[in-house]
N, C-alpha and C. Protein backbone atom coordinates (compact mmCIF):
# COMPACT_ATOMS: atom_id res chain seq x y z
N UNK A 1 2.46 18.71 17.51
CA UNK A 1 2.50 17.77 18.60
C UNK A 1 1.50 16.66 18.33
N UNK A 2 1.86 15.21 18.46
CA UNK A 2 0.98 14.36 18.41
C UNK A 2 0.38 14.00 19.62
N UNK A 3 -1.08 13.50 19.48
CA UNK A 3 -1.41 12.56 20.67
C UNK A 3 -2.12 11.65 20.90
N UNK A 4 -1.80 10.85 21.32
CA UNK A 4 -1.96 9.26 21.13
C UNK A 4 -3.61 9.20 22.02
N UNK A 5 -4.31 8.02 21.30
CA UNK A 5 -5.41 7.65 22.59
C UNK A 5 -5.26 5.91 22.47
N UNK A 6 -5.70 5.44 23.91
CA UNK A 6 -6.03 4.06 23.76
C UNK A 6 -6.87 3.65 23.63
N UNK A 7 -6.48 2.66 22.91
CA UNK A 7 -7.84 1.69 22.46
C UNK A 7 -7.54 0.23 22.73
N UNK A 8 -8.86 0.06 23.63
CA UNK A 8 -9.36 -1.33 24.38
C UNK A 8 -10.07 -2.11 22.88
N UNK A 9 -9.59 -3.24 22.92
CA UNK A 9 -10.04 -3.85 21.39
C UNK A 9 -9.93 -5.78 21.87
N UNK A 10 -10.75 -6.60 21.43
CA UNK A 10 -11.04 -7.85 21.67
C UNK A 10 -10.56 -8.56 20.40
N UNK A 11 -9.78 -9.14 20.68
CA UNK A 11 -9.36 -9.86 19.45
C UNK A 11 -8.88 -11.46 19.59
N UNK A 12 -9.53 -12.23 18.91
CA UNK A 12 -9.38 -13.79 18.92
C UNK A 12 -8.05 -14.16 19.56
N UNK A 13 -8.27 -15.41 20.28
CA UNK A 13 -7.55 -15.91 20.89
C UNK A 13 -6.39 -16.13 20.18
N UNK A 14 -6.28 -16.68 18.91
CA UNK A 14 -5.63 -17.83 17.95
C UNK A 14 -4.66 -16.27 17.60
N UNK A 15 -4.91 -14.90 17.46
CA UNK A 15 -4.84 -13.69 16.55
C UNK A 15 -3.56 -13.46 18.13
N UNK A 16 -3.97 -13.21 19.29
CA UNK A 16 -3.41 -12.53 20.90
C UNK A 16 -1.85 -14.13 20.62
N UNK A 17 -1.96 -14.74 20.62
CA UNK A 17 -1.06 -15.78 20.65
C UNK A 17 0.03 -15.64 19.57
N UNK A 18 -0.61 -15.64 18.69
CA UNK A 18 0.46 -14.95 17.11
C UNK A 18 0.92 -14.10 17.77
N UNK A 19 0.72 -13.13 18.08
CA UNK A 19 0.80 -11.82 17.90
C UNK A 19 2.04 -12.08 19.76
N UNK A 20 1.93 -12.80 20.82
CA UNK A 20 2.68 -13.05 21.80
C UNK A 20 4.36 -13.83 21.26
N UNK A 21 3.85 -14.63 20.05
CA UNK A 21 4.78 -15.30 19.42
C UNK A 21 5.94 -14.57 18.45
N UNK A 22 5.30 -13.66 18.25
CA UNK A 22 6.34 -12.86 17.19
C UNK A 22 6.30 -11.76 18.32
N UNK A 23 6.02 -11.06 19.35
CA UNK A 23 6.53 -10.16 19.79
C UNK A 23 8.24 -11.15 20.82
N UNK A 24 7.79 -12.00 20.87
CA UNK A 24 8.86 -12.67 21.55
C UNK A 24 10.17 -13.24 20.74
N UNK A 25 9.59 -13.30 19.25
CA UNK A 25 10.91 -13.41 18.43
C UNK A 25 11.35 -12.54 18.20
N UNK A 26 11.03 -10.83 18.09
CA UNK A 26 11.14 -9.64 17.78
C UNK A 26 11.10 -8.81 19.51
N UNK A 27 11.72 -9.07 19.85
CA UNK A 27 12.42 -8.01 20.80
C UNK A 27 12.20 -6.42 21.01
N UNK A 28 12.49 -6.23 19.96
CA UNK A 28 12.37 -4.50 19.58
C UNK A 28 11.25 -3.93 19.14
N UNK A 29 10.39 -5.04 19.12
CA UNK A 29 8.91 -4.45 18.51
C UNK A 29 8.00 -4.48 20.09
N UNK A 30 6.55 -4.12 19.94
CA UNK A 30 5.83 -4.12 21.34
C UNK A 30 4.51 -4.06 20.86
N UNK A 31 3.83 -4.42 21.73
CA UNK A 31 2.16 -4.38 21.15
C UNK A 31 1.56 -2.88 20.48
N UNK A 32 2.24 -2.08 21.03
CA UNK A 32 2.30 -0.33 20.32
C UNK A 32 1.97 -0.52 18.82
N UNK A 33 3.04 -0.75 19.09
CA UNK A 33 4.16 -0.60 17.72
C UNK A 33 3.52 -1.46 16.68
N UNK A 34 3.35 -2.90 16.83
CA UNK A 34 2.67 -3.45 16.00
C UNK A 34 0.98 -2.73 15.42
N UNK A 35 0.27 -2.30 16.53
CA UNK A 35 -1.09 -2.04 16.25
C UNK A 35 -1.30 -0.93 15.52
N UNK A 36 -0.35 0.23 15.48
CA UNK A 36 0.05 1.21 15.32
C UNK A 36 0.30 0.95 13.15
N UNK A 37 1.50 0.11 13.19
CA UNK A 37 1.88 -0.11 12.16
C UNK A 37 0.49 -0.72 11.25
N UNK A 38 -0.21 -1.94 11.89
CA UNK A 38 -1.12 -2.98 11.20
C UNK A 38 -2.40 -2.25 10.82
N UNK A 39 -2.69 -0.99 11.69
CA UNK A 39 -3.64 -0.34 11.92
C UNK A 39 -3.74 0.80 10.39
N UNK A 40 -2.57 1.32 10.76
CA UNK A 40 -2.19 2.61 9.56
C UNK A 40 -1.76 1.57 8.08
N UNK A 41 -1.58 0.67 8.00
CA UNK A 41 -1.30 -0.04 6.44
C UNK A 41 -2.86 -0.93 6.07
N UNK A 42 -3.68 -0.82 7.33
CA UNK A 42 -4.92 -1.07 6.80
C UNK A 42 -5.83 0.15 6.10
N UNK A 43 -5.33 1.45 6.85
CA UNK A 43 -5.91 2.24 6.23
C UNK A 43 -6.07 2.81 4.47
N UNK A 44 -4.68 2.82 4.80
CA UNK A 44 -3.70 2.90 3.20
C UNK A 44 -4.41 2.36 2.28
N UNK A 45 -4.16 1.35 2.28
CA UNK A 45 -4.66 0.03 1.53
C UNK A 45 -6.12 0.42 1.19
N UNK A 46 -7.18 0.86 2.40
CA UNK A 46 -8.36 0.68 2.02
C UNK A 46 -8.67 2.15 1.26
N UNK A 47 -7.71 3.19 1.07
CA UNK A 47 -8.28 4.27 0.61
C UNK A 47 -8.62 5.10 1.85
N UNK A 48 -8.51 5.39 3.16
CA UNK A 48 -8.96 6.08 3.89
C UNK A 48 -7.76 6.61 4.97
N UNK A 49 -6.88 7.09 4.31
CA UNK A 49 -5.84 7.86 4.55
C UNK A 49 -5.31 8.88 4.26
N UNK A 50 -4.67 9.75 5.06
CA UNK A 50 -3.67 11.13 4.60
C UNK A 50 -2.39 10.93 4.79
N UNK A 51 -1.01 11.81 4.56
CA UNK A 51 -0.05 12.47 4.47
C UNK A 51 0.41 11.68 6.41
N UNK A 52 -0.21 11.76 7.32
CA UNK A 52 -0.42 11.42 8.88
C UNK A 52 -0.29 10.35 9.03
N UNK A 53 -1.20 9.65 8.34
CA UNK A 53 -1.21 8.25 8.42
C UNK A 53 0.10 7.17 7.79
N UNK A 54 0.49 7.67 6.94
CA UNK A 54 1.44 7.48 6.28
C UNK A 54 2.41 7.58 7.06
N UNK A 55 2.41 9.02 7.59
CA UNK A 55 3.65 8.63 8.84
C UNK A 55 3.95 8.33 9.88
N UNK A 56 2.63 7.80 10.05
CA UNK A 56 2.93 7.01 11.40
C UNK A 56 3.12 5.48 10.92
N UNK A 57 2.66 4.77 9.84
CA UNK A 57 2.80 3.71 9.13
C UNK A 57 4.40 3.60 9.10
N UNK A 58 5.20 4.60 8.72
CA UNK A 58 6.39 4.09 7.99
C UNK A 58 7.18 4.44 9.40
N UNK A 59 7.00 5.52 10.58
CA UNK A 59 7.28 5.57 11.85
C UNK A 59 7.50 4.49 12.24
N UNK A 60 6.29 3.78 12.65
CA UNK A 60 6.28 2.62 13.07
C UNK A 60 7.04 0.97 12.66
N UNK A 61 7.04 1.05 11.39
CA UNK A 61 8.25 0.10 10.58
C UNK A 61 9.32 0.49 11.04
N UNK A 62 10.14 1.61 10.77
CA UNK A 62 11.59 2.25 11.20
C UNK A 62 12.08 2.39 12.63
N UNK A 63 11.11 1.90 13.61
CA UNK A 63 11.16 2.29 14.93
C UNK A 63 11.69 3.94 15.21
N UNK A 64 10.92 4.99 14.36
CA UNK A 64 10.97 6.24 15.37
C UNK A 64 10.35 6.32 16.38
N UNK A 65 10.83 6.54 17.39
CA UNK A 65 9.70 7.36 18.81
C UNK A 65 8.51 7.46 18.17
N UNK A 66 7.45 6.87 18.92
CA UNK A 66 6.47 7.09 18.67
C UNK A 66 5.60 7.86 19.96
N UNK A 67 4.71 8.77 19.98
CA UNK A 67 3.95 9.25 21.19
C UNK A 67 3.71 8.27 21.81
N UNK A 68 3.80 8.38 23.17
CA UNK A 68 3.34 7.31 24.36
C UNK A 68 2.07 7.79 24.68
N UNK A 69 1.24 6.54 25.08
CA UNK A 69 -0.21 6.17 25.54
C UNK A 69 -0.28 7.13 26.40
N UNK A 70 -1.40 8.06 26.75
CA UNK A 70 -1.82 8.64 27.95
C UNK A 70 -2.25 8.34 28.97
């Protein structure tokens, strides 16, 4: 069973606007989903990942269900 936590995070104005702009050209995506995805391919990348991370990375690209926020 997975479970999700939230995270309250401050991020540049210029970064919240992008990020309003492509959720509005992309329909099927959601602020989740993006942070989720951007979050886990930063990890990857930096070396500080497992087998988990990975699948929530490629989850998140494919739109599987992902656990909902508590």
């Amino acid at each position: 069973m997975s479970t999700t936590i939230s995270i309250l995070a401050d991020i540049p104005e210029e970064l919240h606007e992008t990020l309003i702009n492509y959720l509005e050209d992309h329909p099927d995506w959601d602020q989740d989903r993006v942070f989720s995805a951007a979050l886990s391919l930063f990890l990857m990348q930096y070396g500080q990942s497992d087998r988990r991370t990975a699948r929530v990375y490629l989850d998140s690209l494919f739109k599987k269900d992902l656990p909902t926020a508590c």
